[in-house]
Protein backbone atom coordinates (compact mmCIF):
# COMPACT_ATOMS: atom_id res chain seq x y z
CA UNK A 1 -108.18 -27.49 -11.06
CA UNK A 2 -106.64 -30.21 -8.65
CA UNK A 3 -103.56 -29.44 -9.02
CA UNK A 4 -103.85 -25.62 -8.52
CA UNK A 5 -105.58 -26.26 -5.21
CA UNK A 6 -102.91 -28.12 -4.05
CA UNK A 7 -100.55 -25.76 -4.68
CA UNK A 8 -102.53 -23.38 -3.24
CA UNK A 9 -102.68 -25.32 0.14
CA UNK A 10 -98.98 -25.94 -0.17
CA UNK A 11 -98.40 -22.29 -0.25
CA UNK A 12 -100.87 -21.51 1.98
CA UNK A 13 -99.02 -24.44 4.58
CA UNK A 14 -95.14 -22.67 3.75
CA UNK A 15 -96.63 -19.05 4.57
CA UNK A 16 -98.10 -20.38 7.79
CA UNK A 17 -94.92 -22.26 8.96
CA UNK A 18 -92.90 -19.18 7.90
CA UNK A 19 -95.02 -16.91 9.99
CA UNK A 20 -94.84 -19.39 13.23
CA UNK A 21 -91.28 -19.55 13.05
CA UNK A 22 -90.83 -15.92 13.08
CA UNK A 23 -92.57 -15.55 16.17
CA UNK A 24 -89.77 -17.80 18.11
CA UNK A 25 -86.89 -15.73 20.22
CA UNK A 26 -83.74 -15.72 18.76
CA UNK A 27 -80.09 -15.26 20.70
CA UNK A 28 -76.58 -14.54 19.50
CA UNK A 29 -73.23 -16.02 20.33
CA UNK A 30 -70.52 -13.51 19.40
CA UNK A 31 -67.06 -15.53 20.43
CA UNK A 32 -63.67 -13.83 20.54
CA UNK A 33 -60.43 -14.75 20.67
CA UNK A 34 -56.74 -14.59 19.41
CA UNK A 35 -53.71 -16.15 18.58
CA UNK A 36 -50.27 -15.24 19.96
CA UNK A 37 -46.97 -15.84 19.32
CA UNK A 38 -45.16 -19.34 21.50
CA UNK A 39 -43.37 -17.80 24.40
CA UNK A 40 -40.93 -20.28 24.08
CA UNK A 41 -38.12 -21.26 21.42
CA UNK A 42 -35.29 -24.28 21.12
CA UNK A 43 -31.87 -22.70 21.63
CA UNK A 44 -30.16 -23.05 18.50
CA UNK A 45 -28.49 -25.91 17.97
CA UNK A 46 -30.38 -27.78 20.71
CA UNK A 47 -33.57 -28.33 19.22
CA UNK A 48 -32.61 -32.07 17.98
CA UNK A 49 -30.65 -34.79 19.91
CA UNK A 50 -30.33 -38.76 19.30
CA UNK A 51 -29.63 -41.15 21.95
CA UNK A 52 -27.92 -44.50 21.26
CA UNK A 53 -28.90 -46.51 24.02
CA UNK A 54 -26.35 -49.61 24.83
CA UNK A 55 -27.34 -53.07 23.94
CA UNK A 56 -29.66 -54.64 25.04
CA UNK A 57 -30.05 -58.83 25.12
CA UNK A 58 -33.09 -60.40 24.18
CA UNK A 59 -33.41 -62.41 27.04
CA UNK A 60 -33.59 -58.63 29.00
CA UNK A 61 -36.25 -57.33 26.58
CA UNK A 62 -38.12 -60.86 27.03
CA UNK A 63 -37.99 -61.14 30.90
CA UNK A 64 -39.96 -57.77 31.47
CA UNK A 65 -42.81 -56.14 32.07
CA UNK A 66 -44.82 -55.67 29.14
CA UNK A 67 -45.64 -52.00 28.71
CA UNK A 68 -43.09 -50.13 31.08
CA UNK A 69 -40.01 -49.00 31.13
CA UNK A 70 -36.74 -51.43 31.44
CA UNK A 71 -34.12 -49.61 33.39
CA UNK A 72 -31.21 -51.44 32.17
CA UNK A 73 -29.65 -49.50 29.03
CA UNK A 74 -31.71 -46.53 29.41
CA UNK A 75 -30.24 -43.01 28.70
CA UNK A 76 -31.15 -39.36 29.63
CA UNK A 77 -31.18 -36.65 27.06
CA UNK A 78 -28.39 -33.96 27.20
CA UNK A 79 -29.09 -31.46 24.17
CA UNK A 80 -32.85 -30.59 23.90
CA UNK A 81 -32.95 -27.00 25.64
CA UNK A 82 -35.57 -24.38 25.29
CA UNK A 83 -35.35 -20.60 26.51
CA UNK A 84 -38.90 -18.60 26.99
CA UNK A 85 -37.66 -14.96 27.40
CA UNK A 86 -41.69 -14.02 27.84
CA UNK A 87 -42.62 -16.69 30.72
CA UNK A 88 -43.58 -15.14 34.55
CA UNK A 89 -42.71 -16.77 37.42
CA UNK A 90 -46.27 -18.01 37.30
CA UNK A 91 -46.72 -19.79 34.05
CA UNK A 92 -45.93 -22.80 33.17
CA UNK A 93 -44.48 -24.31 30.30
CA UNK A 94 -45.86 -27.56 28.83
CA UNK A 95 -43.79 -30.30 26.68
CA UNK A 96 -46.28 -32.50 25.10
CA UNK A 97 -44.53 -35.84 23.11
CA UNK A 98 -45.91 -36.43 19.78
CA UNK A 99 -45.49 -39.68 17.58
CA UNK A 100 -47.48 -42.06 15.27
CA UNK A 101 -46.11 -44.87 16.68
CA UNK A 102 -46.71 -43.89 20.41
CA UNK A 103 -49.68 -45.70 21.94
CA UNK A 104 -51.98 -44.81 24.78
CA UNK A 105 -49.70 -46.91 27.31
CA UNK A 106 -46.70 -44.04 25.94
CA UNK A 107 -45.29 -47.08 23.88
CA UNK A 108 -42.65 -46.13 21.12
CA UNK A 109 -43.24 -48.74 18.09
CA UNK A 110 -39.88 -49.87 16.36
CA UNK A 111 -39.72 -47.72 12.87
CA UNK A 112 -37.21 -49.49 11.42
CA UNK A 113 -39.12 -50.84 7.84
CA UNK A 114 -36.28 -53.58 7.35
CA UNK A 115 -37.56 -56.60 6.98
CA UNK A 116 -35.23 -58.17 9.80
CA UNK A 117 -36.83 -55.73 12.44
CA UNK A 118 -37.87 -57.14 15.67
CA UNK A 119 -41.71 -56.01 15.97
CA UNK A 120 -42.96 -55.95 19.97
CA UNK A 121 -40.22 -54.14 20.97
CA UNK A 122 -39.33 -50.32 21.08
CA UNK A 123 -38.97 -47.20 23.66
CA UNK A 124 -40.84 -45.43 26.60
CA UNK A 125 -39.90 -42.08 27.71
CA UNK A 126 -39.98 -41.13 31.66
CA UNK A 127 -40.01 -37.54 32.24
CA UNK A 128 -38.83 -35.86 35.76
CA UNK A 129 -39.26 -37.95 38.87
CA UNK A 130 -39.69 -40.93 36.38
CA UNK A 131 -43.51 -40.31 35.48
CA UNK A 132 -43.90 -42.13 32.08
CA UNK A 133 -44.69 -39.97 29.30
CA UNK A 134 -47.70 -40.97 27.52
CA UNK A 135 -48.73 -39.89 23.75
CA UNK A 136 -49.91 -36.10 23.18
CA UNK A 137 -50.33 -35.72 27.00
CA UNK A 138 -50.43 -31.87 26.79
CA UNK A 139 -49.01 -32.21 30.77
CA UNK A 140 -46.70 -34.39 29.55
CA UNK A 141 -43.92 -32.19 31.49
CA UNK A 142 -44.86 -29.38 33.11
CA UNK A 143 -41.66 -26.83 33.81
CA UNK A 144 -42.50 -24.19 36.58
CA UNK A 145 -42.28 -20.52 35.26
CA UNK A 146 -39.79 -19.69 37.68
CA UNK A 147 -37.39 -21.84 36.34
CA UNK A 148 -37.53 -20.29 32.87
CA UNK A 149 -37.70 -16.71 33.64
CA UNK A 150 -35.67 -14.02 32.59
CA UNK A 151 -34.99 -16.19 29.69
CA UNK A 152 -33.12 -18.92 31.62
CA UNK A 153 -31.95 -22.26 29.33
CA UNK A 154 -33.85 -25.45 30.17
CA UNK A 155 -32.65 -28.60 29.20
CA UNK A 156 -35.57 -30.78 28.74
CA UNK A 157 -35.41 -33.63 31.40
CA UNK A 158 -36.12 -37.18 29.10
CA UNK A 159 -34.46 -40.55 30.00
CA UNK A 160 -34.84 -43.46 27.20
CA UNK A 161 -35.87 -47.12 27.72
CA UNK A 162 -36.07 -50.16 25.78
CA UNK A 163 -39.56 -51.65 26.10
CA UNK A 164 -41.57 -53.93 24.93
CA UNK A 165 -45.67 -54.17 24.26
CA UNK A 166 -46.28 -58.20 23.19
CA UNK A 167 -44.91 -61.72 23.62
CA UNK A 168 -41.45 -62.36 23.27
CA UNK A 169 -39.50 -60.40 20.45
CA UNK A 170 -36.55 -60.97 17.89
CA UNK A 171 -33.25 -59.46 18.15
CA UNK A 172 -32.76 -56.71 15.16
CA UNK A 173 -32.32 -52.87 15.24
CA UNK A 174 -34.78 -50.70 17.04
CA UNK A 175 -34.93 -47.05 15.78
CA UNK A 176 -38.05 -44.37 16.52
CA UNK A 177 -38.94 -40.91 15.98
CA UNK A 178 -40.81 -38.53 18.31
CA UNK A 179 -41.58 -34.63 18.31
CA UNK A 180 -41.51 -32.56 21.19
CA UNK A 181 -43.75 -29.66 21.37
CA UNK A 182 -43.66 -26.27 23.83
CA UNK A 183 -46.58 -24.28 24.92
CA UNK A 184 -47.39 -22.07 27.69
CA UNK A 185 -50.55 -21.23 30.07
């Protein structure tokens, strides 16, 4: 007899919640949206490059700055083009840097996984007028639409650097991988 009161008040305690709740106001969020095609493309044959930067002593790596760019050795890139036949003179094309090794300060970790490899010491990337390029920045370089329109050819404007991001570092081969992607506004 206990028991089937208490299930009774149970039931009689869901029905009642059920029936406040249905009183409440409800609202609706109907979102919309689409996906479109990138307006922009590498040229064939330009859409990989390697630099080979010159020497560098050790005493140079260990006499700078930590985090920025050296100047000494550094090298621009001279293959990486894109065309965007789409683009207006009023959009603007973005160049974001991608790498898992790239830190927050835009740091390029040595990849090289031989044993000998100096660790504290890698790359940095400056972009046009020298601004440092900095890990998924999606402004990393921003190209004017005017300069692409029509389908003009852009080379993509990247100078190289040693740099290093600890205490002094070992001599060794320094080797790193980035990806470069293109989007538009």
């Amino acid at each position: 007899m206990k028991r089937a009161i208490v299930a009774a008040a149970v039931l009689s305690a869901v029905f009642a919640s059920v029936g406040a709740f249905a009183a409440q106001e409800t609202g609706v969020l109907t979102i919309k949206g689409a996906v479109v095609g990138n307006p922009c493309t590498f040229v064939d044959g330009k859409s990989e490059e390697t630099v080979i930067l010159k020497q560098i002593s050790i005493n140079d790596i260990n006499n700078e700055v930590i985090n920025s760019a050296i100047a000494k050795n550094s090298e621009e890139t001279k293959l990486l083009t894109i065309t965007c036949p789409t683009v207006t003179v009023n959009d603007h094309v973005n160049v974001r840097i991608v790498s898992p090794s790239m830190d927050d300060n835009g740091f390029i970790a040595n990849q090289n996984t031989a044993p000998t490899s100096p660790q504290k010491v890698g790359f940095m990337l400056t972009g046009t007028g020298g601004g440092q390029v900095v890990n998924n920045a999606l402004n990393a370089i921003t190209i004017p639409g005017n300069e692409l329109v029509g389908g003009q050819e852009y080379q993509i404007p990247l100078t190289v650097h040693y740099a290093r991001n600890g205490d002094e570092t070992t001599q060794g081969d320094v080797i790193a991988t980035v990806r470069l992607e293109v989007s538009s506004d």
